[in-house]
C-alpha atoms as a PDB file:
ATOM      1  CA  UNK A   1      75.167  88.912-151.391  1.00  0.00           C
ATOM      2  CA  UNK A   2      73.157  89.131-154.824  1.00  0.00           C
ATOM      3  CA  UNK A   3      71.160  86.575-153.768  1.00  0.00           C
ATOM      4  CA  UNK A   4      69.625  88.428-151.096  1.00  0.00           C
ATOM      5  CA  UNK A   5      68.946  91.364-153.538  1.00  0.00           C
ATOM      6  CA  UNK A   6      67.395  88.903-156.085  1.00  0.00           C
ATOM      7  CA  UNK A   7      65.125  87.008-153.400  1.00  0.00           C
ATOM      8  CA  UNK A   8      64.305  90.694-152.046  1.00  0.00           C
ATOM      9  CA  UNK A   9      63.140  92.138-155.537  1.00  0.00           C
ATOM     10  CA  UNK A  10      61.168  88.852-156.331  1.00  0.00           C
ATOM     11  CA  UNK A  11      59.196  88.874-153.037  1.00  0.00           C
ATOM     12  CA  UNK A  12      58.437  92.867-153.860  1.00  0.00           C
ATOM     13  CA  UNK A  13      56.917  92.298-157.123  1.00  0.00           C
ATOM     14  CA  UNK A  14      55.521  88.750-156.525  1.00  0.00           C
ATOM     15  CA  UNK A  15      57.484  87.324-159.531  1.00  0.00           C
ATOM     16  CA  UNK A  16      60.914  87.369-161.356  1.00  0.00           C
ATOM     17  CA  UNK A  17      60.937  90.221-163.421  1.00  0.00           C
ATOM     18  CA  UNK A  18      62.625  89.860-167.068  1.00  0.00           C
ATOM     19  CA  UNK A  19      66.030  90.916-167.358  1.00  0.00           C
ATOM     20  CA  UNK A  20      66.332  90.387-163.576  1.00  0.00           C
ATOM     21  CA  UNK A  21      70.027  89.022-164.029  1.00  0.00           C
ATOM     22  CA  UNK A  22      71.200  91.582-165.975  1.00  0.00           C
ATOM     23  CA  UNK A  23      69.767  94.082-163.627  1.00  0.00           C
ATOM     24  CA  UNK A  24      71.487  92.208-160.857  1.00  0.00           C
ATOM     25  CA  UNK A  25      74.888  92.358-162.209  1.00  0.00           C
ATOM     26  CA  UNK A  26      74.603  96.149-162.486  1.00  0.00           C
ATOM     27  CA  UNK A  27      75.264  96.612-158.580  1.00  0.00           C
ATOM     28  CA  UNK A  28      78.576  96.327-157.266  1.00  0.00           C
ATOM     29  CA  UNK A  29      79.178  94.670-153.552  1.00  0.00           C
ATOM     30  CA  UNK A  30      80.764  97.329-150.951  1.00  0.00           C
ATOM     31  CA  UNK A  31      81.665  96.847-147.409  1.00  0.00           C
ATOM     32  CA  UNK A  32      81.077  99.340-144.944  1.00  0.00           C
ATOM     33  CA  UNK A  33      83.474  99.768-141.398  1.00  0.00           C
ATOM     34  CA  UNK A  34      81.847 101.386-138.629  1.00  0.00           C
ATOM     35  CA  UNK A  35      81.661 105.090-138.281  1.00  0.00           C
ATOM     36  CA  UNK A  36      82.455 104.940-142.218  1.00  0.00           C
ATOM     37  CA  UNK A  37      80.955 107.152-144.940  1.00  0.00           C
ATOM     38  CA  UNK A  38      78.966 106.345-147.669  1.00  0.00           C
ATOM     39  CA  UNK A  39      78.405 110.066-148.333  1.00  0.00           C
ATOM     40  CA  UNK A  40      79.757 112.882-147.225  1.00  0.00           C
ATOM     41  CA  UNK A  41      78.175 116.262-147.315  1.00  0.00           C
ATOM     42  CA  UNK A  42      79.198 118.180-150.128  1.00  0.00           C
ATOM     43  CA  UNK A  43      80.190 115.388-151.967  1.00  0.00           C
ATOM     44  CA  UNK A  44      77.915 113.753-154.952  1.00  0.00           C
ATOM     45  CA  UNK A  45      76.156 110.284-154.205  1.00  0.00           C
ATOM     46  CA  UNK A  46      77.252 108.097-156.716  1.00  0.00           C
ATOM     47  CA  UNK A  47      75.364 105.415-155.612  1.00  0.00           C
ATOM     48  CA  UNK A  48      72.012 104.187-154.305  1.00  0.00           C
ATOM     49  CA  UNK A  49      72.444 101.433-152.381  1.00  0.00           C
ATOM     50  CA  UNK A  50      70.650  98.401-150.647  1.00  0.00           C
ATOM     51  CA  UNK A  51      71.523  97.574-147.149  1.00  0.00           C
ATOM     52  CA  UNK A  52      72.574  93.993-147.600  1.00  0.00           C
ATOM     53  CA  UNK A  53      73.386  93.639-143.687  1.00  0.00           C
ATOM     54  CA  UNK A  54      73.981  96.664-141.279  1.00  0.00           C
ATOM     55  CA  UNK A  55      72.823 100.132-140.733  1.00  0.00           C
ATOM     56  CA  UNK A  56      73.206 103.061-141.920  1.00  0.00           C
ATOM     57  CA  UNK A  57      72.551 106.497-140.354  1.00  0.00           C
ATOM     58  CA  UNK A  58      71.047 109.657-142.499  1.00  0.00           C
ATOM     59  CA  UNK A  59      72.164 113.273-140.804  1.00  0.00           C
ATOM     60  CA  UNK A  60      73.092 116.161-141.374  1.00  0.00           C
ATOM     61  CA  UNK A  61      73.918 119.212-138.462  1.00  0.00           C
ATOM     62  CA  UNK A  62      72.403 121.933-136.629  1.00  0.00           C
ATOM     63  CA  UNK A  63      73.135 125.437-136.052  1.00  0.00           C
ATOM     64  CA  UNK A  64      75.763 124.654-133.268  1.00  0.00           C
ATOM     65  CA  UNK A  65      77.575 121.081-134.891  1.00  0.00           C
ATOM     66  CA  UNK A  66      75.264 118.842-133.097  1.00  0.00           C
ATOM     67  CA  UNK A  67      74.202 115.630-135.422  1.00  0.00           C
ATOM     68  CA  UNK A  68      70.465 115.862-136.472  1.00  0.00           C
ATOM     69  CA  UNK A  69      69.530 112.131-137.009  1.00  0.00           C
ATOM     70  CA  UNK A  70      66.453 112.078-140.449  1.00  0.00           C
ATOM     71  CA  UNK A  71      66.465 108.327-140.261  1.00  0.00           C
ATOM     72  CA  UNK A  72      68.046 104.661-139.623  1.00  0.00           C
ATOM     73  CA  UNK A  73      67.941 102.212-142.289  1.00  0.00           C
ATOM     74  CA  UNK A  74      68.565  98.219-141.650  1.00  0.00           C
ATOM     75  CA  UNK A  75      68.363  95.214-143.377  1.00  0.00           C
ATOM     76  CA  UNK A  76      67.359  95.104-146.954  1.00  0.00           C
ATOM     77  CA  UNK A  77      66.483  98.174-146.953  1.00  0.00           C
ATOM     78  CA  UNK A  78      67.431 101.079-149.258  1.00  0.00           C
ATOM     79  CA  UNK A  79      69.658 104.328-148.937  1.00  0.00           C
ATOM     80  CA  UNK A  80      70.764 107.209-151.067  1.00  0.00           C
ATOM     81  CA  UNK A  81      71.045 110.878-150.324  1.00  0.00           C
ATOM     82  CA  UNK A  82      67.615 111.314-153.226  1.00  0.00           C
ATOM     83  CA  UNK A  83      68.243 114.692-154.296  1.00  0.00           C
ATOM     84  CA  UNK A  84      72.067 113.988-155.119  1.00  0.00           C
ATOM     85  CA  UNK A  85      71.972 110.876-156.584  1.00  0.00           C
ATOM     86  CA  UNK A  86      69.150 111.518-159.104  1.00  0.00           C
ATOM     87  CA  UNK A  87      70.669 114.946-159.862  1.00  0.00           C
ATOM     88  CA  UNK A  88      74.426 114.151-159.522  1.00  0.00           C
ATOM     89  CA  UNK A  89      74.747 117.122-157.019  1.00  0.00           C
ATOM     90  CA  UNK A  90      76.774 117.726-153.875  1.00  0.00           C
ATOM     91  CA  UNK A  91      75.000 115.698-151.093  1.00  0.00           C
ATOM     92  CA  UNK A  92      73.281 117.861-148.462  1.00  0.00           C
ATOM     93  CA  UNK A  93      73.154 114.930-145.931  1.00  0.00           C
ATOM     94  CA  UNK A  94      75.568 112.398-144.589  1.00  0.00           C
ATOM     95  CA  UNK A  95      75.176 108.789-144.969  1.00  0.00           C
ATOM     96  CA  UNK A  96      77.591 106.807-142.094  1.00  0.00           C
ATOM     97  CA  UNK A  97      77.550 103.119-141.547  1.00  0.00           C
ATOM     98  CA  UNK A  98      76.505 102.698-137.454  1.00  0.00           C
ATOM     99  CA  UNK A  99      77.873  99.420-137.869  1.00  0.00           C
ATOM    100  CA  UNK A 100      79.836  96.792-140.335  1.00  0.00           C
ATOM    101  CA  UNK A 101      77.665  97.194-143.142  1.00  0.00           C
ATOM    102  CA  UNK A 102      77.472  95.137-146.256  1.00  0.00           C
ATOM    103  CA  UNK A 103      75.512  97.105-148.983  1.00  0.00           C
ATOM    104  CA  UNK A 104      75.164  96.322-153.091  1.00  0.00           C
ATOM    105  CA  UNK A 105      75.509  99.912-154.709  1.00  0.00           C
ATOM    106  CA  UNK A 106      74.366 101.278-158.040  1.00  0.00           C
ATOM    107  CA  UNK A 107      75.565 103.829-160.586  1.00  0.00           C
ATOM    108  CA  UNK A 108      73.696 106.475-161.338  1.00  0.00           C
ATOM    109  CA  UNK A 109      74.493 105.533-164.825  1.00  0.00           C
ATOM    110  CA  UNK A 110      73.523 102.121-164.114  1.00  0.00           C
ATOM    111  CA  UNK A 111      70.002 103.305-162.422  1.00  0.00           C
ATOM    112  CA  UNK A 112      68.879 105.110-165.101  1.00  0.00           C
ATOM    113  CA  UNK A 113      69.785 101.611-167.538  1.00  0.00           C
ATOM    114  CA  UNK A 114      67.976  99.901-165.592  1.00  0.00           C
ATOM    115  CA  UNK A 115      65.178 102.018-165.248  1.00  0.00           C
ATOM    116  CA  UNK A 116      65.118 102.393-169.041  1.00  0.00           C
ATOM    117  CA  UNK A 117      65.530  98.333-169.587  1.00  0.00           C
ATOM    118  CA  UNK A 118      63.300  97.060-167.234  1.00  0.00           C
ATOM    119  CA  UNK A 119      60.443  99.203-166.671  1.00  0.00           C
ATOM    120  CA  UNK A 120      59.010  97.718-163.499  1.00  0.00           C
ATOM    121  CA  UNK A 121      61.932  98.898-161.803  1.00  0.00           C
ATOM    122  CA  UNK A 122      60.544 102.185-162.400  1.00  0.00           C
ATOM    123  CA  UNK A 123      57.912 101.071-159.715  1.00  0.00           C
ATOM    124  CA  UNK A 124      60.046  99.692-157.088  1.00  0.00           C
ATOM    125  CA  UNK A 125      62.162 103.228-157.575  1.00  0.00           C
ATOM    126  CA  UNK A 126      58.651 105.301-157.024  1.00  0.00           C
ATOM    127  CA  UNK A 127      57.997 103.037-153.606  1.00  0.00           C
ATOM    128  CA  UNK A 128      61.357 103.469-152.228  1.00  0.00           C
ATOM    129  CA  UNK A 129      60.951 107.329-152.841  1.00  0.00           C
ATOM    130  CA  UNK A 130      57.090 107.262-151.407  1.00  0.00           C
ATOM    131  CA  UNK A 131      58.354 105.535-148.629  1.00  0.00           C
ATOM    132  CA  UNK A 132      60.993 107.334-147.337  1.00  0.00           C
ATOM    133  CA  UNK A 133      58.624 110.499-147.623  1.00  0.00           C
ATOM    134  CA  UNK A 134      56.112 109.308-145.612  1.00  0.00           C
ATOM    135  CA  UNK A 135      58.025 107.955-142.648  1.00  0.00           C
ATOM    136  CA  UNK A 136      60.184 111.068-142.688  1.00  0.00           C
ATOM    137  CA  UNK A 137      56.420 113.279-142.948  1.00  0.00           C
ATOM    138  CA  UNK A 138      55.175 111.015-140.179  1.00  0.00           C
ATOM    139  CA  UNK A 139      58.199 111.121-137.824  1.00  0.00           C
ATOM    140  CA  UNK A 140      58.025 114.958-138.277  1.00  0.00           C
ATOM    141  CA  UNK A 141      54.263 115.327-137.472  1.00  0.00           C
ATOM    142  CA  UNK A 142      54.134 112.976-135.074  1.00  0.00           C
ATOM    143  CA  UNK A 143      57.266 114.546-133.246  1.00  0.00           C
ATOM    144  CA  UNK A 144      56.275 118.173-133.604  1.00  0.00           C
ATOM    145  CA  UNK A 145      53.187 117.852-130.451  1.00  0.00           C
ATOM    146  CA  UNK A 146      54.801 115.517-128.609  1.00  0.00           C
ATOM    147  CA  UNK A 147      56.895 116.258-125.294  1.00  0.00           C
ATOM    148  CA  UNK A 148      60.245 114.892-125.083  1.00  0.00           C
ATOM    149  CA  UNK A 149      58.873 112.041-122.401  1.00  0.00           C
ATOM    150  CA  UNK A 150      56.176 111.239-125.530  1.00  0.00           C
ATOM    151  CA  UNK A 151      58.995 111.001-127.690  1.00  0.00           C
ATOM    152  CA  UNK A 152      60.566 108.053-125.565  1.00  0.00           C
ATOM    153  CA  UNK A 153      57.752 106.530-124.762  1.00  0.00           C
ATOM    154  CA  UNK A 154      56.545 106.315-128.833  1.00  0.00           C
ATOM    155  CA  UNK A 155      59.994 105.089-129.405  1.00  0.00           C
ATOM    156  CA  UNK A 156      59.665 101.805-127.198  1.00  0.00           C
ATOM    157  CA  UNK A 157      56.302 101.253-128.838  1.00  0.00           C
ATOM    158  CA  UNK A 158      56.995 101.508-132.395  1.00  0.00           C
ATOM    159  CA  UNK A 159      60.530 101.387-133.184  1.00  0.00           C
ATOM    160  CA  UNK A 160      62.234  99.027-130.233  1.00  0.00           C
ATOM    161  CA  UNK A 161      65.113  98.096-132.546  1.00  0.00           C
ATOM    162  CA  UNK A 162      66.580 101.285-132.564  1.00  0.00           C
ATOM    163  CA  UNK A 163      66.601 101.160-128.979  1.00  0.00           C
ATOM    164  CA  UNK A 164      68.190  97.988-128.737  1.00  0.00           C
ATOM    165  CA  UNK A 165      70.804  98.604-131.309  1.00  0.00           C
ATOM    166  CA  UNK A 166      72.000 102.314-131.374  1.00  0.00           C
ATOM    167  CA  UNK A 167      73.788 104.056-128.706  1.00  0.00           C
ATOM    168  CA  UNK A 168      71.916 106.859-126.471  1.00  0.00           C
ATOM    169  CA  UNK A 169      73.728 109.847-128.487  1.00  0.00           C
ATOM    170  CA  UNK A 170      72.614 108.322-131.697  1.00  0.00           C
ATOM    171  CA  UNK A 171      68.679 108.072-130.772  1.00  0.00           C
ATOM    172  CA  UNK A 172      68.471 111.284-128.579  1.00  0.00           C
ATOM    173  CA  UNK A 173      69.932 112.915-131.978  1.00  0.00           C
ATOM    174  CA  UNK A 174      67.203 111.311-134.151  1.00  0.00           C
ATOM    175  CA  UNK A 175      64.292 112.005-131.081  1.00  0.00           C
ATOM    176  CA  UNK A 176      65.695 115.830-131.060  1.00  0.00           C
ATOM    177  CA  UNK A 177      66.596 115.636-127.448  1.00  0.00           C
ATOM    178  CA  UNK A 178      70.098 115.488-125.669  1.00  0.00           C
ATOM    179  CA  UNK A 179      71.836 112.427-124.478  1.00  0.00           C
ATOM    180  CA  UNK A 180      71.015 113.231-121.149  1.00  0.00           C
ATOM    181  CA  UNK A 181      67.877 113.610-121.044  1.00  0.00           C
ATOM    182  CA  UNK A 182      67.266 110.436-123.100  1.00  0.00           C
ATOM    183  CA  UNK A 183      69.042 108.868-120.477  1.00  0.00           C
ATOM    184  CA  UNK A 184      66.925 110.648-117.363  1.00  0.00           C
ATOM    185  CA  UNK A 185      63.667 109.681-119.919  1.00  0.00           C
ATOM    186  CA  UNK A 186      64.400 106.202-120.422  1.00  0.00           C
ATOM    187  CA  UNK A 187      65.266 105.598-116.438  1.00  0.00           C
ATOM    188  CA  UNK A 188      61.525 106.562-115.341  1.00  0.00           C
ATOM    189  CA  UNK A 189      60.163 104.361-118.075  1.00  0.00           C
END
């Protein structure tokens, strides 16, 4: 499983950073069952964590219970409930494996060592943040002046796999539609 972390961080900075190793052995392997939590709200994220294999579902809940889906992340990607984690606060989001999920955590503790010892982590840390900003500011934009049809339709163009791999309930709740209608939606498609 390190191996995939290592060969990820390599291709990200176009060489082997110093240290890389050492930074390597600070993450800890975890396995994920479905429907399991990696945070819960109210608890504190202890760790941030890179999605080895799997997904993972960020949400939190309306007014009346229902799930509000923020985002899906797959494959070597990365997940932490930000605010939490880098504050060691209770968690105002969940974080739920959809699937079996194979991750590689980090302390907090550990973050901050490696931040500290190798400083072009520092970097990587800044992307994943900038990242996660902008597709959350884009999905929100983007979904604000669009119909719930336009919603559907901008799925199938630019996010298929979420489609393909998540149940109806789980994309109408990050599309901010119901079930039904996703279903009625995706029928006249």
């Amino acid at each position: 499983m390190k191996e995939v972390l290592k060969t990820y961080i390599i291709e990200k900075f176009g060489y082997e950073p110093l240290n890389l190793d050492t930074v390597i052995d600070l993450f800890e392997p975890f396995k994920f069952n479905r429907k399991e939590f990696l945070v819960f709200n109210g608890d504190v994220c202890k760790h941030c964590y890179f999605i080895v294999e799997g997904c993972v579902q960020v949400f939190g809940y309306d007014k009346s219970g229902n799930e509000t889906t923020r985002d899906f992340v797959f494959d070597q990607n990365w997940v932490m409930e930000i605010e939490s984690f880098s504050k060691q606060q209770p968690a105002k989001e969940n974080l739920r494996a959809v699937e079996t999920t194979t991750a590689l955590g980090i302390s907090a503790t550990n973050f901050q060592k490696m931040l500290k010892e190798v400083p072009p982590f520092e970097i990587m840390y800044r992307q994943i943040i900038e990242l996660s900003y902008v597709n959350s500011v884009f999905r929100l934009n983007t979904f604000i002046g669009m119909e719930a049809a336009e919603r559907v339709k901008w799925m199938y163009e630019h996010q298929p796999k979420l489609l393909q791999k998540l149940s109806n309930k789980m994309v109408a709740s990050y599309l901010g539609i119901s079930p039904e209608t996703l279903s009625r939606l995706k029928a006249n498609l």
